[in-house]
Protein backbone atom coordinates (compact mmCIF):
# COMPACT_ATOMS: atom_id res chain seq x y z
CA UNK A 1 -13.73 -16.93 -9.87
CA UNK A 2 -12.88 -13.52 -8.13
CA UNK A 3 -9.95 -13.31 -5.61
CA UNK A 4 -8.18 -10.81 -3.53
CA UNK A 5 -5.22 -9.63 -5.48
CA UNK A 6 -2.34 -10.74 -3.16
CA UNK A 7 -4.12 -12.82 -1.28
CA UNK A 8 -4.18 -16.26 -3.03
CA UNK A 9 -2.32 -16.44 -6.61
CA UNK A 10 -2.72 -19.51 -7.08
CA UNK A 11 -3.57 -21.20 -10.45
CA UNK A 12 -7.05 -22.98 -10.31
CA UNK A 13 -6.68 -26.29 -9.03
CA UNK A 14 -3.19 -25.60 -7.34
CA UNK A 15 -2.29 -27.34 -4.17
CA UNK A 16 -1.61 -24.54 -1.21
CA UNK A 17 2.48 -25.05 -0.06
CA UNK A 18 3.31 -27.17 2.50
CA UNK A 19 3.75 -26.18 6.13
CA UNK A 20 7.72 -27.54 5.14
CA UNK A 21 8.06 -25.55 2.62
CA UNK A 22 7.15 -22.34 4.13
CA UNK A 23 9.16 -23.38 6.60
CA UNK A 24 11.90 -23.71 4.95
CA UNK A 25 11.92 -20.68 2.52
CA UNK A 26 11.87 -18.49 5.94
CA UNK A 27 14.48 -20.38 7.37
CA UNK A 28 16.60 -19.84 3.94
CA UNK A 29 16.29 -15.85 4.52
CA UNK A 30 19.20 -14.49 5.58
CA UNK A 31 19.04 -13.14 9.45
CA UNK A 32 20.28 -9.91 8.17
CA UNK A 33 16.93 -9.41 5.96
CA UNK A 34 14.72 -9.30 8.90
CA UNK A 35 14.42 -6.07 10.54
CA UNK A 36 13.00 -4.81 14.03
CA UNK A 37 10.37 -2.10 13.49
CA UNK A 38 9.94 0.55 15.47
CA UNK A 39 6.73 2.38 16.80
CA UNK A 40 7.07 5.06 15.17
CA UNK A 41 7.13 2.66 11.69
CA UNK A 42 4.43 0.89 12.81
CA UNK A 43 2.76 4.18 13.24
CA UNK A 44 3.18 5.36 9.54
CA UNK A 45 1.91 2.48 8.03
CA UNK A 46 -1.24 2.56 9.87
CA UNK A 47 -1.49 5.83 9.14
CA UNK A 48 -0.83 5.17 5.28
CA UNK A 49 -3.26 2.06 5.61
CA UNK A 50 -6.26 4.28 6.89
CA UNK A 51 -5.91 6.75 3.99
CA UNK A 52 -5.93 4.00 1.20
CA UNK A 53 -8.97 2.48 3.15
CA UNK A 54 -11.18 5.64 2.95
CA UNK A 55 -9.73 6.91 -0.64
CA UNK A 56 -12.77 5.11 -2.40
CA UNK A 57 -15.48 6.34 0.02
CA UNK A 58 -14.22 9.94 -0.47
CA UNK A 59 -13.85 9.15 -4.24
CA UNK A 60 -17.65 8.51 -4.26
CA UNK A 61 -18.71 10.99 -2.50
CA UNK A 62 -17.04 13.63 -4.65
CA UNK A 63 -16.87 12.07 -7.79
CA UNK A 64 -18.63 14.29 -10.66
CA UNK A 65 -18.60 13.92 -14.51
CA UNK A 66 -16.88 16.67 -16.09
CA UNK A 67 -15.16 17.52 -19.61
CA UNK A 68 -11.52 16.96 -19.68
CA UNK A 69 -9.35 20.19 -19.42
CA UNK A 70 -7.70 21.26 -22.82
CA UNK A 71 -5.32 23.55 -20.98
CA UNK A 72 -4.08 23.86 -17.60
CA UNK A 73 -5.82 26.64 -15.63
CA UNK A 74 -4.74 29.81 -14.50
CA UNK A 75 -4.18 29.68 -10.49
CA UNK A 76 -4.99 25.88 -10.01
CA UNK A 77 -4.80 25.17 -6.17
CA UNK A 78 -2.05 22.76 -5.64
CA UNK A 79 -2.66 19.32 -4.16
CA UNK A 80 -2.03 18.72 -0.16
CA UNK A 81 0.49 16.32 1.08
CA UNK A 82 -1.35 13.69 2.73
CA UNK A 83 1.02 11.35 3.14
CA UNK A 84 4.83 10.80 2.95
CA UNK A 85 7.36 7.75 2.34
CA UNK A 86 9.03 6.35 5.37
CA UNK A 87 12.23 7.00 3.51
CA UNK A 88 11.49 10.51 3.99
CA UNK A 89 10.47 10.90 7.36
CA UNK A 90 13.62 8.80 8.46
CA UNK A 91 15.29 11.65 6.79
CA UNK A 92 14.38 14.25 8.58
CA UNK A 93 15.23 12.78 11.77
């Protein structure tokens, strides 16, 4: 029985909610925990989205078996900065 993590949780054999219910448990949120997003929001996240999509095509592409280091070496190239939170680019503005 394989499933999309997030997608469905449900237990095996568990009824999906109710149209009510759903309804209801939105309508119980309070108005001041919905948010407008902006562009520019909408524009990270797709961003952030297309990197996680391609991360396991570049992962085998590149993948090689190797030893595991016993020390760290001498000049290691850092890593880029691919991507950054949203709390941190709202900083900056």
């Amino acid at each position: 029985n394989e499933s999309t993590p997030g997608f469905d949780t449900r237990k095996q054999g568990e009824a999906l909610p109710t149209l009510e219910s759903v309804k209801a448990a939105y309508e119980a949120k309070n108005d001041n925990d919905i948010k407008e997003v902006s562009d520019e929001m909408i524009e990270w996240k797709t961003k952030g989205t297309a990197l996680y999509q391609a991360l396991p095509g570049e992962l085998y592409s590149t993948l090689k078996p190797c030893e595991p280091l016993t020390e760290m070496e001498e000049n290691r190239p850092s890593q880029e900065s691919m991507y950054q939170t949203w709390n941190t680019i709202k900083e900056k503005k």
